[in-house]
C-alpha atoms as a PDB file:
ATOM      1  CA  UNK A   1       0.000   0.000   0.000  1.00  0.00           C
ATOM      2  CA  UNK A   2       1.510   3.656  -1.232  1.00  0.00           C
ATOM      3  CA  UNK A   3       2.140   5.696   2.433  1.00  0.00           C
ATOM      4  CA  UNK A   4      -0.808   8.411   1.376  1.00  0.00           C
ATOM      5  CA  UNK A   5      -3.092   5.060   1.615  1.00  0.00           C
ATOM      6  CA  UNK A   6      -1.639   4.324   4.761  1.00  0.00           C
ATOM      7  CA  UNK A   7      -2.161   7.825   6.313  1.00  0.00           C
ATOM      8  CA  UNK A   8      -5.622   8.411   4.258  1.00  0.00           C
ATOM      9  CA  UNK A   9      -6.215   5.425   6.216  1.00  0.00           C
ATOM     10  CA  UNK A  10      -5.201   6.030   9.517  1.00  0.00           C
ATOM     11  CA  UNK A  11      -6.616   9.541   9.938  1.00  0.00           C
ATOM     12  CA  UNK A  12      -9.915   8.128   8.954  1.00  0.00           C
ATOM     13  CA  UNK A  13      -9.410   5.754  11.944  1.00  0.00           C
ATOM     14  CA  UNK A  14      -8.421   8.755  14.205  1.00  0.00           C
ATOM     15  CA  UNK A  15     -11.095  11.066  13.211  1.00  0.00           C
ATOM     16  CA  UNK A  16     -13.348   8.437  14.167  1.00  0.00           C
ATOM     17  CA  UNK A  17     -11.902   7.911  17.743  1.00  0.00           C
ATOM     18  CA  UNK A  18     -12.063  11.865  17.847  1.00  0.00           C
ATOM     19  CA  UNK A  19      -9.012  13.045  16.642  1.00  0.00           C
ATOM     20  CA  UNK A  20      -8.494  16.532  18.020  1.00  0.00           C
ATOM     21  CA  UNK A  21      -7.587  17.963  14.194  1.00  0.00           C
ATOM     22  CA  UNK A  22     -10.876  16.211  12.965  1.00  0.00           C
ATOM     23  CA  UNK A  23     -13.643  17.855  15.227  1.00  0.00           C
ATOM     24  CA  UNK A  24     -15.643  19.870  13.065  1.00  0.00           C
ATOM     25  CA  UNK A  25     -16.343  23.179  14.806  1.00  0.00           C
ATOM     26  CA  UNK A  26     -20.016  23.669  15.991  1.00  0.00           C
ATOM     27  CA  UNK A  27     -23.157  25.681  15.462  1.00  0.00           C
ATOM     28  CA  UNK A  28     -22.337  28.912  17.828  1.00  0.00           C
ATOM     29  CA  UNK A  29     -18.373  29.130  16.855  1.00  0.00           C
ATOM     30  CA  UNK A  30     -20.083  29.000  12.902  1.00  0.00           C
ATOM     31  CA  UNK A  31     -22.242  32.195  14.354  1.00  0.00           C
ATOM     32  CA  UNK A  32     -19.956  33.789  16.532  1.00  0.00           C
ATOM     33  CA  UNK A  33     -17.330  33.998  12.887  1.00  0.00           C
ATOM     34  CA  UNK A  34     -20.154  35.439  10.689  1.00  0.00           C
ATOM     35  CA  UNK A  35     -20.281  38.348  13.791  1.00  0.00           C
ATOM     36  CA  UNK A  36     -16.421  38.766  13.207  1.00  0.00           C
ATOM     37  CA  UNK A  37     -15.634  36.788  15.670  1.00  0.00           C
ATOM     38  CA  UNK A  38     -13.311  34.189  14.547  1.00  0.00           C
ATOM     39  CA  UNK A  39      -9.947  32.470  14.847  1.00  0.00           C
ATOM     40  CA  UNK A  40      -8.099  30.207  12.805  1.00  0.00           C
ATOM     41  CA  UNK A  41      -4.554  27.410  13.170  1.00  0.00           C
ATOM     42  CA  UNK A  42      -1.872  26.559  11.017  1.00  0.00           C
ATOM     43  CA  UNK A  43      -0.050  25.499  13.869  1.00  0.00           C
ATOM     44  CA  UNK A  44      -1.360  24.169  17.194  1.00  0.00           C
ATOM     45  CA  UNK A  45      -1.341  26.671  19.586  1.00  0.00           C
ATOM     46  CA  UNK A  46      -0.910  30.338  18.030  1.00  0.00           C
ATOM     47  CA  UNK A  47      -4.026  31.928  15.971  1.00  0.00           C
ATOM     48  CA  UNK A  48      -3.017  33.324  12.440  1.00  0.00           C
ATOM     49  CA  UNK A  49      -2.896  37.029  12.157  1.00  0.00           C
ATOM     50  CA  UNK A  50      -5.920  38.400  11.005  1.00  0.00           C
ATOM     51  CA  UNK A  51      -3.587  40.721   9.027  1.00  0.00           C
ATOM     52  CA  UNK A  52      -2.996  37.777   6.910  1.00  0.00           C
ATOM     53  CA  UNK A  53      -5.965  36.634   5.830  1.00  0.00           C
ATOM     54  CA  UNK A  54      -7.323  40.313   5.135  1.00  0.00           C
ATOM     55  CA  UNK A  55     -10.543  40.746   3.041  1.00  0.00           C
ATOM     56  CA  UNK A  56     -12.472  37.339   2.660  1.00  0.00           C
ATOM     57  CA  UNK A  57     -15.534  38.085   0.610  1.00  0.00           C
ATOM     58  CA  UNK A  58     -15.467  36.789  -2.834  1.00  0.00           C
ATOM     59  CA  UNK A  59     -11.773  35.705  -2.895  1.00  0.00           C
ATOM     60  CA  UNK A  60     -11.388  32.305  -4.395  1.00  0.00           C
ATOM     61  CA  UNK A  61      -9.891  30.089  -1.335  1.00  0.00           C
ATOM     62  CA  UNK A  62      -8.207  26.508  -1.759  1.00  0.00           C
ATOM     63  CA  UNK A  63      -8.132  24.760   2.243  1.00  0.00           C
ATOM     64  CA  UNK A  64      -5.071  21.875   0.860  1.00  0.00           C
ATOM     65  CA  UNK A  65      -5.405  19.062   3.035  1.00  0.00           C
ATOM     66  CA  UNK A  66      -7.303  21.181   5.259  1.00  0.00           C
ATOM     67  CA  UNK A  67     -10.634  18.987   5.739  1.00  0.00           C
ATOM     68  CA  UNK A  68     -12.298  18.545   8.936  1.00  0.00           C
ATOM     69  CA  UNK A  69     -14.821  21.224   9.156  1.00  0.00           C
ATOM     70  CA  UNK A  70     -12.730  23.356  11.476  1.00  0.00           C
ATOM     71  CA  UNK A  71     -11.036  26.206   9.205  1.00  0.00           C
ATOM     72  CA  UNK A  72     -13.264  26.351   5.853  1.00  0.00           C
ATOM     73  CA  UNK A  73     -16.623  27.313   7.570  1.00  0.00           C
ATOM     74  CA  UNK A  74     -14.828  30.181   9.065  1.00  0.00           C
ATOM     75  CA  UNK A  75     -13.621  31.425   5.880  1.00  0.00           C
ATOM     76  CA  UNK A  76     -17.367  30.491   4.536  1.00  0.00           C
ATOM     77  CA  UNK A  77     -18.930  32.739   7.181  1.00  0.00           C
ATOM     78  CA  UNK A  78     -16.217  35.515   6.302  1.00  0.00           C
ATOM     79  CA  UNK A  79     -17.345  35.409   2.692  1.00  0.00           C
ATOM     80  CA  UNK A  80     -14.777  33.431   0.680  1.00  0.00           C
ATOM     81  CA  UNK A  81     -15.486  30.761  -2.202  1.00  0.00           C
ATOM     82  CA  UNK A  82     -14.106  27.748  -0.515  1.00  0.00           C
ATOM     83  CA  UNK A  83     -12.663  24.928  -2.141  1.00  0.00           C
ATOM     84  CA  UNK A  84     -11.050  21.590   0.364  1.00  0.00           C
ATOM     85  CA  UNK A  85      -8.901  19.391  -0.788  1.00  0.00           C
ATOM     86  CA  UNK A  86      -8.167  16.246   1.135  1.00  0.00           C
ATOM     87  CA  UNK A  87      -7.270  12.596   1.227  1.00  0.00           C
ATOM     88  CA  UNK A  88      -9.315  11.564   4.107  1.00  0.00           C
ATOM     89  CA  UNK A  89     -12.944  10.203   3.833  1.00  0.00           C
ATOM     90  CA  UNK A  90     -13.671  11.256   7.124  1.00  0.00           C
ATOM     91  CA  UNK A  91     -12.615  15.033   6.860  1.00  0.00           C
ATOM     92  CA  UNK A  92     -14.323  15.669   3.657  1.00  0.00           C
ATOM     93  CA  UNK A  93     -17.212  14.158   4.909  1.00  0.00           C
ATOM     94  CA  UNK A  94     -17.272  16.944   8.108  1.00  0.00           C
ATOM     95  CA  UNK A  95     -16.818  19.192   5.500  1.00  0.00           C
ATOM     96  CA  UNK A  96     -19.949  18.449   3.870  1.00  0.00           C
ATOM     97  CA  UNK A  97     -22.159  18.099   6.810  1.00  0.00           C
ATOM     98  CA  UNK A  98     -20.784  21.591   7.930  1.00  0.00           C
ATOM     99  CA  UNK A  99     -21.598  23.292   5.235  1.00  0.00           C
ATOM    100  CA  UNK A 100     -25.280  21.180   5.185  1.00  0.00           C
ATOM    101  CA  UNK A 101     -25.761  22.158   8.530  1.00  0.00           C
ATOM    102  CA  UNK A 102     -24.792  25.882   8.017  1.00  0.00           C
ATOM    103  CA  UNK A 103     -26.183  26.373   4.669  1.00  0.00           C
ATOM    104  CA  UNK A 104     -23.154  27.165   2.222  1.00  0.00           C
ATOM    105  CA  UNK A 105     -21.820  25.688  -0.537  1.00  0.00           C
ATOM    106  CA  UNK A 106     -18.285  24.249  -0.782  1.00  0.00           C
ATOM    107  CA  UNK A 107     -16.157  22.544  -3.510  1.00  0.00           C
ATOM    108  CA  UNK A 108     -15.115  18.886  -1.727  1.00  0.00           C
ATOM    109  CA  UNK A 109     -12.092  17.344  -3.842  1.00  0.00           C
ATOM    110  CA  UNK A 110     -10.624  14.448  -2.452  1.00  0.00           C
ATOM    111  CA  UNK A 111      -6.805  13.963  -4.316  1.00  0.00           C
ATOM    112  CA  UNK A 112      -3.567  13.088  -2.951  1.00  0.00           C
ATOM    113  CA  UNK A 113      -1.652  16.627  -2.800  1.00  0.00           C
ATOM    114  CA  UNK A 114       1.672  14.816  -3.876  1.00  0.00           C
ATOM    115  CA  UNK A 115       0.006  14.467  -7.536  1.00  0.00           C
ATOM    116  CA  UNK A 116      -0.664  17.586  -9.461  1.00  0.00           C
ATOM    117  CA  UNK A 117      -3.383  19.714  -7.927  1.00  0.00           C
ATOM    118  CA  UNK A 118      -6.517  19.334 -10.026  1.00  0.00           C
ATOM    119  CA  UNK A 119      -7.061  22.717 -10.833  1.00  0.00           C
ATOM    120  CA  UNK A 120      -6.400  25.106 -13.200  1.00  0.00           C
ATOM    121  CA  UNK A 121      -3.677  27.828 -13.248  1.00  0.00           C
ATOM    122  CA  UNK A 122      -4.678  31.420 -11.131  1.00  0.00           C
ATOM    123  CA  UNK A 123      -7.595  29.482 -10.008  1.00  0.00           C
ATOM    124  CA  UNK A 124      -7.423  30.490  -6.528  1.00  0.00           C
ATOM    125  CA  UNK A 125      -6.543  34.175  -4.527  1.00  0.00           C
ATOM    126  CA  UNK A 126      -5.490  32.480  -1.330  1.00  0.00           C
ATOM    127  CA  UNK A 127      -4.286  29.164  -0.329  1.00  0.00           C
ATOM    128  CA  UNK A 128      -4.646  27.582   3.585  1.00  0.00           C
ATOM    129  CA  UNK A 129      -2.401  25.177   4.543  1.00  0.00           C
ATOM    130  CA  UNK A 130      -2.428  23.650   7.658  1.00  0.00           C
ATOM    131  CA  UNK A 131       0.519  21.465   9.264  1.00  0.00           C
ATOM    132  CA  UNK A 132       0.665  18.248   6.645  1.00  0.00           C
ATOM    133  CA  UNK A 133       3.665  18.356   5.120  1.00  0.00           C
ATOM    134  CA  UNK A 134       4.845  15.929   7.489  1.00  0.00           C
ATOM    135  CA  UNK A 135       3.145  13.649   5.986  1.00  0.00           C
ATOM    136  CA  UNK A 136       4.465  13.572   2.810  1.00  0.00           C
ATOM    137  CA  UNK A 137       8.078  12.633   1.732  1.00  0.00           C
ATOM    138  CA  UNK A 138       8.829  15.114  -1.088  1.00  0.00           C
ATOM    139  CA  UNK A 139       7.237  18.751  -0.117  1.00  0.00           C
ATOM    140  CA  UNK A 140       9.253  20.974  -2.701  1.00  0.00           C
ATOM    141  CA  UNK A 141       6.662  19.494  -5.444  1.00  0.00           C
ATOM    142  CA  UNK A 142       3.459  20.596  -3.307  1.00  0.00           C
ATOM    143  CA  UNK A 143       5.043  24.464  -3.575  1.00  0.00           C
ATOM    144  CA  UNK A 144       5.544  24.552  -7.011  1.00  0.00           C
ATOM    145  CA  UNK A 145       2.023  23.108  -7.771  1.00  0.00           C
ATOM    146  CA  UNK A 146       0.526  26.532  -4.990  1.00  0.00           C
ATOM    147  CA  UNK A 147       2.632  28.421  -6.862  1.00  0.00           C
ATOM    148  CA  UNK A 148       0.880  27.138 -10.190  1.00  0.00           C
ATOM    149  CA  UNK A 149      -2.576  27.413  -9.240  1.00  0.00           C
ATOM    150  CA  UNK A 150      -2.626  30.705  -7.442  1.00  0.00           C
ATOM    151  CA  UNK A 151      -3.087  34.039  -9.247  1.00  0.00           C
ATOM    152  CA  UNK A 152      -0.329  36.750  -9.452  1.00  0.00           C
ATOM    153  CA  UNK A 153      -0.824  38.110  -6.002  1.00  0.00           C
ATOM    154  CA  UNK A 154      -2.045  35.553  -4.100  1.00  0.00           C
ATOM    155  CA  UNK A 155      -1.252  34.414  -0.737  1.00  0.00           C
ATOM    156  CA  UNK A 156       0.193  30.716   0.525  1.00  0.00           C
ATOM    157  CA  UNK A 157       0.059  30.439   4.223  1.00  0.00           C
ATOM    158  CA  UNK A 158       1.463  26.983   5.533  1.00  0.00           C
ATOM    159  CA  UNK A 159       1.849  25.382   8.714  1.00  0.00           C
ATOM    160  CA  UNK A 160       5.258  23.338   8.902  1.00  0.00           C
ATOM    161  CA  UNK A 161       6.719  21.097  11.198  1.00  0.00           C
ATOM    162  CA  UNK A 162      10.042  22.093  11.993  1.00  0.00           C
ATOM    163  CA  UNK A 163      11.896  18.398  12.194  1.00  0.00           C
ATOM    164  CA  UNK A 164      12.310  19.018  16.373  1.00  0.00           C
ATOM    165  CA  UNK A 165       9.364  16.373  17.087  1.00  0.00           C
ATOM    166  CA  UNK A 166      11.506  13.839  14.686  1.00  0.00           C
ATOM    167  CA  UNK A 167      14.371  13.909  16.733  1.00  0.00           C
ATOM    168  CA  UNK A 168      13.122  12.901  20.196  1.00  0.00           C
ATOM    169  CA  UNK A 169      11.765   9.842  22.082  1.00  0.00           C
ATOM    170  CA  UNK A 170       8.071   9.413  22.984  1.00  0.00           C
ATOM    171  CA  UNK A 171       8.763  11.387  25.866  1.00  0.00           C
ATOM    172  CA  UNK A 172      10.440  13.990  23.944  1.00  0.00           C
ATOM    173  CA  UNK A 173      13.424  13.718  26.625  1.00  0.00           C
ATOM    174  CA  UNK A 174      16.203  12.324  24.588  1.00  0.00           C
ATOM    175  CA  UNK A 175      17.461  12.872  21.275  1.00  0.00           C
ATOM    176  CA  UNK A 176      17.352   9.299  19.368  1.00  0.00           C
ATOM    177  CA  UNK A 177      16.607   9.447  15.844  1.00  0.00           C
ATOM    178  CA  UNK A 178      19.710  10.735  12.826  1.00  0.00           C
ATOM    179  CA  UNK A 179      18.216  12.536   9.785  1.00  0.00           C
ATOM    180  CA  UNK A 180      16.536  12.600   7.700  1.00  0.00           C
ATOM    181  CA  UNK A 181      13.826  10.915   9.084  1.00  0.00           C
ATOM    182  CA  UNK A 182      12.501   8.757   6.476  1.00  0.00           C
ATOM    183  CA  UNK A 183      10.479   5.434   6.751  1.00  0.00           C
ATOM    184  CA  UNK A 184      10.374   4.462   3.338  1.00  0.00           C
ATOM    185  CA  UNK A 185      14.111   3.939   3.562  1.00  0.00           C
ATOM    186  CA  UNK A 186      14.558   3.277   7.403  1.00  0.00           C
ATOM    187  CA  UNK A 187      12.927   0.040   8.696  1.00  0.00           C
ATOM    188  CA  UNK A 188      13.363   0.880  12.427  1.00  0.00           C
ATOM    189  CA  UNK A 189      12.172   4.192  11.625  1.00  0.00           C
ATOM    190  CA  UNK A 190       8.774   3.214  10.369  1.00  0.00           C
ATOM    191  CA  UNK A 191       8.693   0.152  13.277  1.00  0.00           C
ATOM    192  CA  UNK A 192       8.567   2.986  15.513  1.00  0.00           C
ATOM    193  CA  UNK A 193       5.902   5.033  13.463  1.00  0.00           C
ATOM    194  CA  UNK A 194       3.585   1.633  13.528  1.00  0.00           C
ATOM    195  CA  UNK A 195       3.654   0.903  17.207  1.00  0.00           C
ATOM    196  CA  UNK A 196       3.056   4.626  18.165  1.00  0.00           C
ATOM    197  CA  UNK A 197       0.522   4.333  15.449  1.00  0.00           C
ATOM    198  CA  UNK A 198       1.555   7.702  14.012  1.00  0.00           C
ATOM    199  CA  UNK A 199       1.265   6.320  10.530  1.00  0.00           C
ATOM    200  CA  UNK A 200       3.623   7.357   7.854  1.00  0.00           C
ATOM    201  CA  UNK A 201       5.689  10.484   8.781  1.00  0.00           C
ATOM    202  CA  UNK A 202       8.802  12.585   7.590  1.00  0.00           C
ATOM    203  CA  UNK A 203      11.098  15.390   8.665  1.00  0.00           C
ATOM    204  CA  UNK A 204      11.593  18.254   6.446  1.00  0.00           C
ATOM    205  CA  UNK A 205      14.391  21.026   7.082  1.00  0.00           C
ATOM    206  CA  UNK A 206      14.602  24.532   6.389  1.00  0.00           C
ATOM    207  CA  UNK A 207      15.769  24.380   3.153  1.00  0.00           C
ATOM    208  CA  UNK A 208      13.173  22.168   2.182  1.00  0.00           C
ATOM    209  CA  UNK A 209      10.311  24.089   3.222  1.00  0.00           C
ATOM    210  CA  UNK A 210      11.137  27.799   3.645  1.00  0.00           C
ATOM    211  CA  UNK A 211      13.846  27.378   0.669  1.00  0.00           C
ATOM    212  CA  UNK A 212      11.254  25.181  -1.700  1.00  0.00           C
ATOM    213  CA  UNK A 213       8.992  28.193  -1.461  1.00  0.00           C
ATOM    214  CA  UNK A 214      11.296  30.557  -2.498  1.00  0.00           C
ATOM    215  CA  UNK A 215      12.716  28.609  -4.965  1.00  0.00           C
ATOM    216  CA  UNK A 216       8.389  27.918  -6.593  1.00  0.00           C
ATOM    217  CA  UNK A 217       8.975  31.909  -6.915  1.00  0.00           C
ATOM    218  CA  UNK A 218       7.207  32.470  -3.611  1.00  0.00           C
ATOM    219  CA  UNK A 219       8.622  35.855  -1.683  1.00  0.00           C
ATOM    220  CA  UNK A 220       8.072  35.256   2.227  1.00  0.00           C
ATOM    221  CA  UNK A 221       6.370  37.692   3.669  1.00  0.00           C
ATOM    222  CA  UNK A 222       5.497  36.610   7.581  1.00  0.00           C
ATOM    223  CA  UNK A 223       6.759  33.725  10.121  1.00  0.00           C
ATOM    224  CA  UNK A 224       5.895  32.809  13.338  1.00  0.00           C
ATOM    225  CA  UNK A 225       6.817  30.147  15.563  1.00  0.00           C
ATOM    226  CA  UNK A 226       4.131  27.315  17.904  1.00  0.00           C
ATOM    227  CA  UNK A 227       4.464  24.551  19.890  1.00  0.00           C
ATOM    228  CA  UNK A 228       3.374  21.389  20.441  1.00  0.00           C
ATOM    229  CA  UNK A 229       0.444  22.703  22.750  1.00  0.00           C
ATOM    230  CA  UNK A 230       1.240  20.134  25.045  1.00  0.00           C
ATOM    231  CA  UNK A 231       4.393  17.451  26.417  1.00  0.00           C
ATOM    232  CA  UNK A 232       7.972  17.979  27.632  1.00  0.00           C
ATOM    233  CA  UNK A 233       8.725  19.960  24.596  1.00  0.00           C
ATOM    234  CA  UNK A 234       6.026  22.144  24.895  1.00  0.00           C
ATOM    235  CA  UNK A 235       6.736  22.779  28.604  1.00  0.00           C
ATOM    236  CA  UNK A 236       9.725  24.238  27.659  1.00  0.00           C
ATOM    237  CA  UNK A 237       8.775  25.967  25.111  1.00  0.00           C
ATOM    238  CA  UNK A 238      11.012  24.579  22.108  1.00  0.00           C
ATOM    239  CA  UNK A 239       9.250  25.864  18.685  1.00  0.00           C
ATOM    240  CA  UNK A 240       8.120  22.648  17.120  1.00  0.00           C
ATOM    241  CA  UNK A 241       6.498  24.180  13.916  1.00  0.00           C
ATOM    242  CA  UNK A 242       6.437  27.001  11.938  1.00  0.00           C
ATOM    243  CA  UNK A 243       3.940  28.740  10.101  1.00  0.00           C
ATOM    244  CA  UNK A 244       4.635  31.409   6.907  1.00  0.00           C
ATOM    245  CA  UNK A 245       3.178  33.739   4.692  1.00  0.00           C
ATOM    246  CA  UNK A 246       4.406  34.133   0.997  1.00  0.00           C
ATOM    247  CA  UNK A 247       2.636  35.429  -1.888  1.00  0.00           C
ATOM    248  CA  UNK A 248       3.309  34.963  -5.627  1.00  0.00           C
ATOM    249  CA  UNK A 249       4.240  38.148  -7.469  1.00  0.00           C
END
């Protein structure tokens, strides 16, 4: 089975045992964001800058691997055109009975975001793109394919994990894994990944993520660092992920 199965597979699983990234937000927090009261994550602790995400209504916005019903009704109540791709049945199906619930339309795509986006070039104004990439082995192609379907001018925000949660134990109190980390060419690595059932995960460095963007044609515009939200790393507040704002020119 290809790893996307695998991970398809295994957040389906989660969602159903109530995976915290798979709770689809509910009836007030839907009212409260079309009063302007709203906040949304990259990452899992910090709220994105409002700044970023400016004027909503009538922009053409692409949630990649973003399903779950927790990010695209806000942007539906804010007035955006909202498109989600995912490769989880379970998240795409939130999606749906969000927007049946609320009463908006959205664009559900389910696609594997390490193929060629199934769009069409300047389709979109703005692209949201919560933490994934660690998930997926090659993350240089995913860029290239934002930069691609955006229109001159639009935004990319992405949530990235920075490689720090790859190193550790379970505890996160040693340092016991070598780079990259890489289960489709480290046995061990991917023993480890089954019994913690974490499916199939990668690291990604700097150069990969913050360079890859560049390199699309991306120019960065915003960074912040998050944590964890929770465990020995997060206790001492060691930036686990970052999350950026770039926008093609």
């Amino acid at each position: 089975m290809d790893y996307q199965d695998i991970n398809a597979k295994t957040i389906d699983r989660w969602v159903a045992e109530d995976w915290e990234w798979g709770r689809p937000i509910d009836h007030e927090t839907y009212l409260r964001a079309l009063r302007g009261e709203w906040d949304v994550l990259l990452t899992p602790t910090k709220p994105v800058p409002h700044r970023w995400l400016g004027e909503l209504r009538g922009k053409r916005l692409l949630g990649l691997a973003s399903g779950g019903g927790q990010q695209m009704p806000i942007f539906a109540a804010l007035g955006a055109d909202c498109t989600v791709l995912d490769f989880s049945d379970r998240q795409l199906e939130s999606e749906r009975m969000v927007a049946d619930r609320e009463g908006y339309g959205i664009r559900v795509v389910k696609a594997d975001m390490t193929k060629p986006l199934p769009f069409s070039g300047g389709e979109f104004d703005v692209i949201f793109h919560p933490v994934s990439n660690c998930y997926v082995r090659e993350v240089e192609p995913i860029f290239a394919e934002c930069f691609r379907v955006l229109k001159s001018g639009g935004i990319l925000m992405c949530g990235l994990d920075n490689g720090v949660n790859f190193m550790v134990d379970e505890d996160e109190a040693k340092i016991v894994n070598k780079f990259p980390f890489d289960p489709t060419l480290n046995p061990e690595q991917m023993r480890l990944l089954s019994e913690t059932d974490c499916g199939v995960q990668f690291s990604h460095t700097l150069d990969e993520q913050i360079g890859g963007q560049l390199r699309a044609g991306f120019t960065l515009l915003d960074v912040y660092e998050d944590t964890n939200g929770s465990g020995y790393l997060h206790s001492l507040n060691i930036p686990t992920f970052w999350a950026t704002l770039s926008q093609k020119n």
